[in-house]
N, C-alpha and C. Protein backbone atom coordinates (compact mmCIF):
# COMPACT_ATOMS: atom_id res chain seq x y z
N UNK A 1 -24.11 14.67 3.87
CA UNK A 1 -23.30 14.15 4.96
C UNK A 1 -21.80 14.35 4.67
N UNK A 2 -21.41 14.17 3.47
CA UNK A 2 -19.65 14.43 2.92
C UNK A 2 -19.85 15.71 3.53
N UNK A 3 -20.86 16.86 3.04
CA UNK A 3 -20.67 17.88 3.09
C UNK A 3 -20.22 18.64 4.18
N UNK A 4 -20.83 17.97 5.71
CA UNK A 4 -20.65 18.22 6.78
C UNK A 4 -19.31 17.47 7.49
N UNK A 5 -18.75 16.39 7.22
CA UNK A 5 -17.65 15.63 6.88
C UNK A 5 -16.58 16.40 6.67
N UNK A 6 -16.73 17.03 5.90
CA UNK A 6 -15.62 18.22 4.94
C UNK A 6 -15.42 19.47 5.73
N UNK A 7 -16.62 20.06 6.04
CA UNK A 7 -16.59 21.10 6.96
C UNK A 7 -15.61 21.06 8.34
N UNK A 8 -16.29 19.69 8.94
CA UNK A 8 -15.83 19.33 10.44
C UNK A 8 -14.22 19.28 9.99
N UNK A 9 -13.81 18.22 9.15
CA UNK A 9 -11.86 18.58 9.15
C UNK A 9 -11.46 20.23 8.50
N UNK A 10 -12.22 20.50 7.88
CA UNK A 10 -11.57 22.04 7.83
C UNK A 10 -11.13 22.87 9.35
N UNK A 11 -12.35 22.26 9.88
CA UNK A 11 -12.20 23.02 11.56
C UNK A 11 -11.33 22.05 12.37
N UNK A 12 -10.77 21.42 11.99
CA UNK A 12 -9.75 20.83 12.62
C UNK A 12 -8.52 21.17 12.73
N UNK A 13 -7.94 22.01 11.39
CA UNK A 13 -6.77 22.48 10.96
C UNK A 13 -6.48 23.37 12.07
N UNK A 14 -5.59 23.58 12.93
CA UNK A 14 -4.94 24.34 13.46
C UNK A 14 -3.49 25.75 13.21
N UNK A 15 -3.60 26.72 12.68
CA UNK A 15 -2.73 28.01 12.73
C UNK A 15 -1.97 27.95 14.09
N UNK A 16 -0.49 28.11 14.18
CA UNK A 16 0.11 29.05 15.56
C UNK A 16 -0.42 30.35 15.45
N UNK A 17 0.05 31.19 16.35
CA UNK A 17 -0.06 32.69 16.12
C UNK A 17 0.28 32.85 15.54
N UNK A 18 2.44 32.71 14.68
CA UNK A 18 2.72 33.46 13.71
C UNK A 18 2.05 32.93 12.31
N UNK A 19 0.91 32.12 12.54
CA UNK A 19 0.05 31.69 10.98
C UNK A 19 1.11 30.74 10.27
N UNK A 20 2.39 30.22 10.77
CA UNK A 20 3.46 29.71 10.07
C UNK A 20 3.06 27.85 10.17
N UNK A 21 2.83 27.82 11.14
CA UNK A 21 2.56 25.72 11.77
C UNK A 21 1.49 25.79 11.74
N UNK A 22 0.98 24.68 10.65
CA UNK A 22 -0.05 24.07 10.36
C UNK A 22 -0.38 23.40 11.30
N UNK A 23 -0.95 22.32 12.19
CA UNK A 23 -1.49 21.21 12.51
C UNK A 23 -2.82 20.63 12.54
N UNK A 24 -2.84 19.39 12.42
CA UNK A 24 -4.09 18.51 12.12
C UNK A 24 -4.30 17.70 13.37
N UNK A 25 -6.01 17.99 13.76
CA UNK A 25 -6.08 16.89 15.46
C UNK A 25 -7.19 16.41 15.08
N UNK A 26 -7.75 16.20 13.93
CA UNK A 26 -8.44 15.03 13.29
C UNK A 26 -8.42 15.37 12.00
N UNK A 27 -8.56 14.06 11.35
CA UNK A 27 -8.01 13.27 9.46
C UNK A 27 -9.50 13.24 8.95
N UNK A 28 -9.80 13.69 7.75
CA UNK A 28 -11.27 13.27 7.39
C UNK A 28 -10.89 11.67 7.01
N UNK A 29 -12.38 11.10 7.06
CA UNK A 29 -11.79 9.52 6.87
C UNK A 29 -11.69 9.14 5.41
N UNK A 30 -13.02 9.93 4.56
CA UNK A 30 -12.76 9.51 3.03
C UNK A 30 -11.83 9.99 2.01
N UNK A 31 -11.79 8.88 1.09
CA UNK A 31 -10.81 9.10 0.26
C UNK A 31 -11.12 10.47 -0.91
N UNK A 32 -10.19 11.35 -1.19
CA UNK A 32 -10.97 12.23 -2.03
C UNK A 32 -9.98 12.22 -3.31
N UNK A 33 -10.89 12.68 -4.36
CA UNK A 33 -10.38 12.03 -5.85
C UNK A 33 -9.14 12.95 -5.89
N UNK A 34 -8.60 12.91 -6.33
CA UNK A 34 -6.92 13.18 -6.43
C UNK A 34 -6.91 14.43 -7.90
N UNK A 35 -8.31 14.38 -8.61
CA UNK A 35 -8.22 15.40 -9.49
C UNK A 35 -8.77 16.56 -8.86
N UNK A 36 -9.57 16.21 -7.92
CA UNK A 36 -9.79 17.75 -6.77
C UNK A 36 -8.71 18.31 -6.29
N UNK A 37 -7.68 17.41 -6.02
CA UNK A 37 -6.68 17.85 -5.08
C UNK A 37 -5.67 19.25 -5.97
N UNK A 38 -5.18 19.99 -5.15
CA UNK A 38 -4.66 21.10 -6.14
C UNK A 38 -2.66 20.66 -5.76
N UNK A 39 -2.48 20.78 -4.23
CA UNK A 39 -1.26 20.85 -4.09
C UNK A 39 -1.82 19.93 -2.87
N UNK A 40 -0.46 19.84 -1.49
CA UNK A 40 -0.60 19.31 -0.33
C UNK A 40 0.78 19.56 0.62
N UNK A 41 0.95 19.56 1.53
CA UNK A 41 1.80 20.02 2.34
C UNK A 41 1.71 18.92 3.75
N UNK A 42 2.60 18.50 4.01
CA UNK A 42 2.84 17.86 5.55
C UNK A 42 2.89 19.39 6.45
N UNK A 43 2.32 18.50 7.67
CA UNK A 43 2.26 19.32 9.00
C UNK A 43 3.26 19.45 9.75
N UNK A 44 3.93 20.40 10.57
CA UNK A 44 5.18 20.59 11.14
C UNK A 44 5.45 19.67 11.74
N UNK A 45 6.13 19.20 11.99
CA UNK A 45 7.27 18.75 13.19
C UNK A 45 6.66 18.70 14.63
N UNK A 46 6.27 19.88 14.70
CA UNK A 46 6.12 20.76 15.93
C UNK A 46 4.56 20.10 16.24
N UNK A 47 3.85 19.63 15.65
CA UNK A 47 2.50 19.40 15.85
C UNK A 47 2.37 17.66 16.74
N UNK A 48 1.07 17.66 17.68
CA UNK A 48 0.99 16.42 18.42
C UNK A 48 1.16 15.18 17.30
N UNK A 49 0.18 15.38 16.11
CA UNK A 49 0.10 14.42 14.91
C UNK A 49 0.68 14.74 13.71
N UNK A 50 1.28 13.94 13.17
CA UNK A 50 1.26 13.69 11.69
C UNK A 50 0.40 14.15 10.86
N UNK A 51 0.18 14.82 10.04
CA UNK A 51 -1.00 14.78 8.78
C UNK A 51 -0.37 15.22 7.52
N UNK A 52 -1.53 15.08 6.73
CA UNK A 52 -0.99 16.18 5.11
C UNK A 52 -1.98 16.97 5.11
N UNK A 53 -2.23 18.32 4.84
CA UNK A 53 -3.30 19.17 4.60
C UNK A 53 -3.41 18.84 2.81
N UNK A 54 -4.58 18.48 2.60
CA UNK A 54 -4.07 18.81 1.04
C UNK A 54 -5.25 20.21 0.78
N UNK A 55 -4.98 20.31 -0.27
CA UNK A 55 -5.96 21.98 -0.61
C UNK A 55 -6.29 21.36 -2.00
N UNK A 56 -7.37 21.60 -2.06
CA UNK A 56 -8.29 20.89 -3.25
C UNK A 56 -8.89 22.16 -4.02
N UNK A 57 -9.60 22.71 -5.14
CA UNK A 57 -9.43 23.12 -5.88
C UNK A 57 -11.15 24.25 -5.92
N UNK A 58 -11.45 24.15 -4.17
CA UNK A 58 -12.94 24.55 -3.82
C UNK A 58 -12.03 26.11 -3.93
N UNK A 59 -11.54 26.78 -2.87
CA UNK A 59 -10.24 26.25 -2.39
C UNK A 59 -10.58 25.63 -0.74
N UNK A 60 -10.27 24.54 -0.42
CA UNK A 60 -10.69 24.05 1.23
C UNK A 60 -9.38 23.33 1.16
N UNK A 61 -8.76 23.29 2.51
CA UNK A 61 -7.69 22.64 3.33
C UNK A 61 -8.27 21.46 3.98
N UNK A 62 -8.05 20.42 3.48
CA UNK A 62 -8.32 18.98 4.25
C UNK A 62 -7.49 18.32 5.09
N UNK A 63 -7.49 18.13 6.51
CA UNK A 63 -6.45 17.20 6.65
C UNK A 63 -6.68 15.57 6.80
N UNK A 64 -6.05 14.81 5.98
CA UNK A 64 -5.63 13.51 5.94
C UNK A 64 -4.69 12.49 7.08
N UNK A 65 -4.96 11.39 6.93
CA UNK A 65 -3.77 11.16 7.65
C UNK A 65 -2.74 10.30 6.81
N UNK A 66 -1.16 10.68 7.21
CA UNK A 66 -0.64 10.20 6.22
C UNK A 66 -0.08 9.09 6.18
N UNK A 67 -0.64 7.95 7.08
CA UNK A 67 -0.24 6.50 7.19
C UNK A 67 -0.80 5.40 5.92
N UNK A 68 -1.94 6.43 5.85
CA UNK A 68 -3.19 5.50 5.12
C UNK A 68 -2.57 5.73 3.42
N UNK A 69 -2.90 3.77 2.70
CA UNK A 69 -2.45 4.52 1.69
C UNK A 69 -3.07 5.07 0.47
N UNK A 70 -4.49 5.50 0.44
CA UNK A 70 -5.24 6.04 -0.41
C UNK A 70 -4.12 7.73 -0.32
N UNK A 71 -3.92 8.09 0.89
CA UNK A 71 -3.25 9.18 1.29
C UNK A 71 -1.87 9.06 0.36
N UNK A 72 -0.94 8.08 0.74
CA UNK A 72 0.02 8.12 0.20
C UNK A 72 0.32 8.42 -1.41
N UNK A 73 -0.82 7.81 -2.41
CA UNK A 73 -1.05 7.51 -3.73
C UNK A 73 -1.06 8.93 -3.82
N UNK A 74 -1.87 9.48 -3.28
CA UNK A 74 -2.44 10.73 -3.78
C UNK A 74 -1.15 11.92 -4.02
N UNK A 75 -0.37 11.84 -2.94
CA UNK A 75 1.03 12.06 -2.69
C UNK A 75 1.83 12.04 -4.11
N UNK A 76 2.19 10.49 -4.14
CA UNK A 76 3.13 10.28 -5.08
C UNK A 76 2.36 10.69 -6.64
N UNK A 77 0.89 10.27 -6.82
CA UNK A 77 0.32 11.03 -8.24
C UNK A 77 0.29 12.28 -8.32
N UNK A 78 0.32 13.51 -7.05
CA UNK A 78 0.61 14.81 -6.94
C UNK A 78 2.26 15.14 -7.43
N UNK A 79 3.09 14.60 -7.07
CA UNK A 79 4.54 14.48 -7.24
C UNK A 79 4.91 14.17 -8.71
N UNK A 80 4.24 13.56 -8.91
CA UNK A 80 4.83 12.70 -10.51
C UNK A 80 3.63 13.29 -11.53
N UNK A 81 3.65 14.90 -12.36
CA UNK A 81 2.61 14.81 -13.06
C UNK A 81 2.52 13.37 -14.66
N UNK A 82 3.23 13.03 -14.47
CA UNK A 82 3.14 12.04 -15.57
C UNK A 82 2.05 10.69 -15.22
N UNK A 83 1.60 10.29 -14.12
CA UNK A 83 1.15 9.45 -13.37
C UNK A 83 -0.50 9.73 -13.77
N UNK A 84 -1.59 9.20 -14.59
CA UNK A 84 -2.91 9.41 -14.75
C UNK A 84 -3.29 10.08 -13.63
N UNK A 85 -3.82 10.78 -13.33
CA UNK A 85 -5.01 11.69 -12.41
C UNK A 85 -6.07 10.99 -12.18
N UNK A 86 -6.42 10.35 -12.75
CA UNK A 86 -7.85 9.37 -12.79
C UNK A 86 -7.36 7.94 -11.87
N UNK A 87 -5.97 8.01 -11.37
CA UNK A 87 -6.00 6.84 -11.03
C UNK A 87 -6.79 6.35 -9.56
N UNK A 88 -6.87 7.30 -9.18
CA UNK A 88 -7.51 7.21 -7.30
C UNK A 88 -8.93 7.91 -7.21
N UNK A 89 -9.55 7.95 -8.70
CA UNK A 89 -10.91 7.93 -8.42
C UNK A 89 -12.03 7.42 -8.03
């Protein structure tokens, strides 16, 4: 069921034509361990919603939403490598 979970927000991610603007028009809901996660990127400006895509280490593009704060943690432990990795498992 994750598995199909995972799939469905991959197909959520939205490309413009020039492949440059990301956008997200649905957030997967679970939290994912933060040592999967590889990097992460906010969504343009330009997009209806808010999100973070993060890219986890399958390689797959998830989008999140970035109100929530399992989301946020993941953020700031991506930002700060000094911060345990294990902490949002």
């Amino acid at each position: 069921c994750q598995v199909e979970m995972l799939l469905l927000s991959l197909l959520n991610i939205s490309l413009s034509a020039n492949g440059h603007v990301m956008c997200c028009f649905d957030f997967h809901d679970s939290k994912i361990p933060v040592n999967f996660i590889t990097k992460y990127e906010p969504t343009s400006s330009e997009c209806p919603k808010a999100g973070v895509v993060f890219t986890t280490k399958k390689p797959a593009r998830i989008c999140a939403n970035p109100h929530l704060n399992w989301v946020k943690e993941a953020m700031k432990i991506i930002n700060d490598p000094d911060i345990c990795k294990f902490h949002l498992r």
